[in-house]
Protein backbone atom coordinates (compact mmCIF):
# COMPACT_ATOMS: atom_id res chain seq x y z
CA UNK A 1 0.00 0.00 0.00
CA UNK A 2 1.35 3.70 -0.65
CA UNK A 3 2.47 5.31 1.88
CA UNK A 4 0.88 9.21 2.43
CA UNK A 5 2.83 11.82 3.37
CA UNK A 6 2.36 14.93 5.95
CA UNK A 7 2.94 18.01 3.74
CA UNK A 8 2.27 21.59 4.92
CA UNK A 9 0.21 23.67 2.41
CA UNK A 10 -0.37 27.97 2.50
CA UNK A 11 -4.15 28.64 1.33
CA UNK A 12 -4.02 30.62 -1.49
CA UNK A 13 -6.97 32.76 -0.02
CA UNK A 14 -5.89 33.71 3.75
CA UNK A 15 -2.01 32.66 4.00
CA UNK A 16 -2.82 30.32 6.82
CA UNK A 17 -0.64 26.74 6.71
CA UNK A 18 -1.86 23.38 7.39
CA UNK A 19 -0.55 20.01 7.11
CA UNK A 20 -2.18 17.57 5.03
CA UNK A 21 -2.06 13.90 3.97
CA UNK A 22 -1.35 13.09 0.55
CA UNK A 23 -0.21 9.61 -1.60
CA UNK A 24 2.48 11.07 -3.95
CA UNK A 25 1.38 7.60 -5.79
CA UNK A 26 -1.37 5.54 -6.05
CA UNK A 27 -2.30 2.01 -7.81
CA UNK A 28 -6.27 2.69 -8.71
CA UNK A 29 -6.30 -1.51 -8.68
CA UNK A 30 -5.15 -1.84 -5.39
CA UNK A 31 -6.77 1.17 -3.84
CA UNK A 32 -10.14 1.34 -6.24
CA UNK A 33 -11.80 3.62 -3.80
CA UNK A 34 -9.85 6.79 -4.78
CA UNK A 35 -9.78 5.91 -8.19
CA UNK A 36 -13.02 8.23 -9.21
CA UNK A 37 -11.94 11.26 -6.40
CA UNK A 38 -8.23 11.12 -9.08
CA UNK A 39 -10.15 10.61 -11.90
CA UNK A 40 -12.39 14.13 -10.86
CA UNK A 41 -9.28 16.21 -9.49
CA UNK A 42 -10.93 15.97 -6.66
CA UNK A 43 -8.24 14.03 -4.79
CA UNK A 44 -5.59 17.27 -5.46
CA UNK A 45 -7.85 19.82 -3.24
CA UNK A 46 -8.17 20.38 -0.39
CA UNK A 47 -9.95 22.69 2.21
CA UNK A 48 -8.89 25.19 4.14
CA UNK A 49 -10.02 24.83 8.17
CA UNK A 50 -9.78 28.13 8.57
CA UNK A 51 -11.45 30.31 5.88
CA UNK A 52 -13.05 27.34 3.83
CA UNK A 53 -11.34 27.93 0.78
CA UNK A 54 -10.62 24.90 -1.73
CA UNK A 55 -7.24 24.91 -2.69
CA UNK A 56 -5.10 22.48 -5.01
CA UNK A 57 -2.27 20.69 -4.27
CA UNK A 58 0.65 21.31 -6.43
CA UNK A 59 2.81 18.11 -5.85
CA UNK A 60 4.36 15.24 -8.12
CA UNK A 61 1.78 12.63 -8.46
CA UNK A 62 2.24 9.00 -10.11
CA UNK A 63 -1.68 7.35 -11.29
CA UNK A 64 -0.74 3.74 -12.04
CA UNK A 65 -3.83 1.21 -12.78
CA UNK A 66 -2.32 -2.64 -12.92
CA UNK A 67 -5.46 -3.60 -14.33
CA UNK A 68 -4.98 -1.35 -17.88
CA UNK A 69 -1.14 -1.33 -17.68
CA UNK A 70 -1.39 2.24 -17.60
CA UNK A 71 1.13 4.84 -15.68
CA UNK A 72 0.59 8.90 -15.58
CA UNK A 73 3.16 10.73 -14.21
CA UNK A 74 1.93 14.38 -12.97
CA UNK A 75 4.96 16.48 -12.53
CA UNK A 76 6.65 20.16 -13.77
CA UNK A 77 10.20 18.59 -14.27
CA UNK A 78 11.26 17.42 -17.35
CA UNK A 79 11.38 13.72 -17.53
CA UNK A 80 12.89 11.28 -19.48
CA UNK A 81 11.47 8.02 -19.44
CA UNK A 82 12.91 4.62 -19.79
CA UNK A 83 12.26 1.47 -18.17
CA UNK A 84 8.49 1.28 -18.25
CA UNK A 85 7.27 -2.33 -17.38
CA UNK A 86 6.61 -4.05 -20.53
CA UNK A 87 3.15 -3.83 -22.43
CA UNK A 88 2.52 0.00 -20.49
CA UNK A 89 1.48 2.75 -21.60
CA UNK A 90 3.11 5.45 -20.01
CA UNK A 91 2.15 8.94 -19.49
CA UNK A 92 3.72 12.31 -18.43
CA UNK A 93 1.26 15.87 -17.51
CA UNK A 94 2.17 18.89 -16.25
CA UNK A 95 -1.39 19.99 -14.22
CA UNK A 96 -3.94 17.84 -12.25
CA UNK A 97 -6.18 18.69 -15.07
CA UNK A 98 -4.24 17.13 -17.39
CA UNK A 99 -3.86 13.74 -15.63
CA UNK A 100 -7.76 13.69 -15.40
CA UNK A 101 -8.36 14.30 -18.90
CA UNK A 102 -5.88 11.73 -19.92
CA UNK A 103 -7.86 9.42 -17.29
CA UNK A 104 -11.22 10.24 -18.81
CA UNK A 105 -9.61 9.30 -21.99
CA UNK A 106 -8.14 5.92 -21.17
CA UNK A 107 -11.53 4.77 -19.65
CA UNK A 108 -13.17 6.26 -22.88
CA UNK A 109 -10.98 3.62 -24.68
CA UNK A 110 -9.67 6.09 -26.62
CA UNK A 111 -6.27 6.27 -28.20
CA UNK A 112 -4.77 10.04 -26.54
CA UNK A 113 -2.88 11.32 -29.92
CA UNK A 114 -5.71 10.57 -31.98
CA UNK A 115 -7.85 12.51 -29.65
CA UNK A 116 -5.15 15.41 -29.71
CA UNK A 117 -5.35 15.34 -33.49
CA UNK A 118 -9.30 15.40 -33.02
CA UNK A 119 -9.12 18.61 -30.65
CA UNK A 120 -6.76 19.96 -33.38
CA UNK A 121 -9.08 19.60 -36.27
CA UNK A 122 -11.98 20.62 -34.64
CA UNK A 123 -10.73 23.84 -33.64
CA UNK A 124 -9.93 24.57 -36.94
CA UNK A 125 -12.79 23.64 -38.20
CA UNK A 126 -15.02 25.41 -35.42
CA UNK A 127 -11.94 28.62 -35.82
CA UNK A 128 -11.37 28.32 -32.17
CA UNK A 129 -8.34 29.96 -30.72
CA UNK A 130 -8.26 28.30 -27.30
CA UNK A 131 -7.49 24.56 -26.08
CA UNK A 132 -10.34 21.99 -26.07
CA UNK A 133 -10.02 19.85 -23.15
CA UNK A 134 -12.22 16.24 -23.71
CA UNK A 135 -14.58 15.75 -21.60
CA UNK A 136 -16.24 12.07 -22.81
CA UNK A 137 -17.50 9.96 -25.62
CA UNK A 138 -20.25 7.87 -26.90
CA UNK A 139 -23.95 8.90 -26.51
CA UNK A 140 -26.76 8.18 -28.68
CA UNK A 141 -25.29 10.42 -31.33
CA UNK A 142 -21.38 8.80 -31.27
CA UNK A 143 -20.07 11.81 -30.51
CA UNK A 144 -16.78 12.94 -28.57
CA UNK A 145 -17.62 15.95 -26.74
CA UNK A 146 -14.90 18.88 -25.40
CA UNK A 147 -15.11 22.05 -23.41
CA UNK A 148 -13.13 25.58 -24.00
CA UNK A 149 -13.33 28.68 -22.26
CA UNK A 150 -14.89 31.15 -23.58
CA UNK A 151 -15.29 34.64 -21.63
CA UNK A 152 -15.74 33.77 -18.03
CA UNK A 153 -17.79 30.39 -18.47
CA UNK A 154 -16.87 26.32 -20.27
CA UNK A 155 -18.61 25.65 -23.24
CA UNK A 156 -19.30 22.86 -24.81
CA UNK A 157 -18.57 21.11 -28.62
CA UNK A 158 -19.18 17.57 -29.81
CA UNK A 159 -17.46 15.97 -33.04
CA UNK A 160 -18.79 13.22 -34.84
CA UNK A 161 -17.28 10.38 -33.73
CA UNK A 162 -15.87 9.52 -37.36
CA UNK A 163 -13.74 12.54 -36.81
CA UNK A 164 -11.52 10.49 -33.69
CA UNK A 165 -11.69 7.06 -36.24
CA UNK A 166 -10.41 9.46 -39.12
CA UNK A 167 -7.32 10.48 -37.13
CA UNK A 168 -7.16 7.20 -35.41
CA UNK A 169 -6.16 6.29 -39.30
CA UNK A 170 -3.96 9.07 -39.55
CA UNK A 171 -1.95 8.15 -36.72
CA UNK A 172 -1.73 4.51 -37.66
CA UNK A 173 -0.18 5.26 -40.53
CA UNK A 174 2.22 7.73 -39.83
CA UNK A 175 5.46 5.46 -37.59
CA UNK A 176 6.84 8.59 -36.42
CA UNK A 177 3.75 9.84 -34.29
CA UNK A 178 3.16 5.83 -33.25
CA UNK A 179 6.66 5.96 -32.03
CA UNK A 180 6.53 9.29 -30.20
CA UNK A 181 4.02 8.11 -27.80
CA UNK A 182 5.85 5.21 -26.51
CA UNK A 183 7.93 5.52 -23.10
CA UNK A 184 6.72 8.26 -20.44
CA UNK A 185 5.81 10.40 -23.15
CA UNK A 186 3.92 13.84 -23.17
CA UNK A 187 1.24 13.87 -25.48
CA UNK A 188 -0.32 17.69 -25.78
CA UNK A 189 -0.71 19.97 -28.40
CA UNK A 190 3.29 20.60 -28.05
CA UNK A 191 3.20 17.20 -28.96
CA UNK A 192 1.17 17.29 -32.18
CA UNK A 193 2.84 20.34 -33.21
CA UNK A 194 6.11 18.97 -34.07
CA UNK A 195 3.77 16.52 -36.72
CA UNK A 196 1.83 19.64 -38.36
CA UNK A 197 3.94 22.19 -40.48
């Protein structure tokens, strides 16, 4: 079992510190009952006892599920991965609301670079400015559906699902994308970019 740790955290809203617990890594198949509070961020805030104010954790995080052979590594540093155990997929995120997109992708059954090609194509087409995050798939429709922000509120866009199986394609046939996701690797729109003159 993983082994929390006693950190002390300022809140962002009154200065005050507190210590906390928190599992710099967890295995979801081991400890399935904080699975869904990773899964909805919910597991990186936390509440100040003295004002009441939610604040989130800024801390390396490793999200490993035996079960999918799946590893997310949540950290600032640059990392360079080697050694994953065989058959993993292995990814690396730079904000807890990365990690839970990539989560929600996963459990989607969804391949991650074709959905960052997806997000890609559908901001063109939709002449969007601003990075769609996914938020889930399927529906009566088949349709992927993302959020952006948009003044000071999310909105919502859905894609035909034969958008994702187009670029699906697209990746499968281009080696040098296939091989960039392998390892601990990052897969964002930095990621995509160095694919798309």
């Amino acid at each position: 079992m993983e082994a929390s740790d006693r950190l002390t955290q300022r809140c962002a809203s009154c200065g005050e510190e507190h210590e906390i617990e928190f599992s710099h890594s967890v295995n979801v198949t081991r400890r399935p009952e904080l699975r869904e509070k990773i899964a909805s961020g919910e597991y990186f805030v936390w509440e100040c006892p003295h004002c009441g104010a939610r604040n989130l954790i800024r801390e390396p995080f490793l999200f490993h599920d035996e079960k999918e052979r799946l590893m997310i590594l949540l950290t600032e540093a640059d990392v360079k991965s080697e050694g994953l155990p065989e058959g993993y997929t292995g990814r690396l995120v730079h904000s807890a609301g990365e990690l839970v997109e990539k989560i929600k992708i996963f459990d989607a059954g969804l391949d991650d670079a074709a959905v960052e090609l997806c997000k890609y194509i559908t901001s063109r087409e939709m002449k969007l400015d601003v990075p769609l995050r996914f938020v889930s798939a399927g529906g009566p429709d088949s349709e992927i559906i993302f959020t952006y922000p948009k003044e000071s509120r999310m909105e919502m866009i859905a894609t035909g699902f034969n958008v994702y199986e187009d670029c699906a394609g697209i990746l499968r046939r281009n080696q040098d994308m296939v091989h960039a996701t392998e390892g601990l690797a990052c897969v964002d729109s930095n990621w995509l970019a160095r694919f798309i003159a």
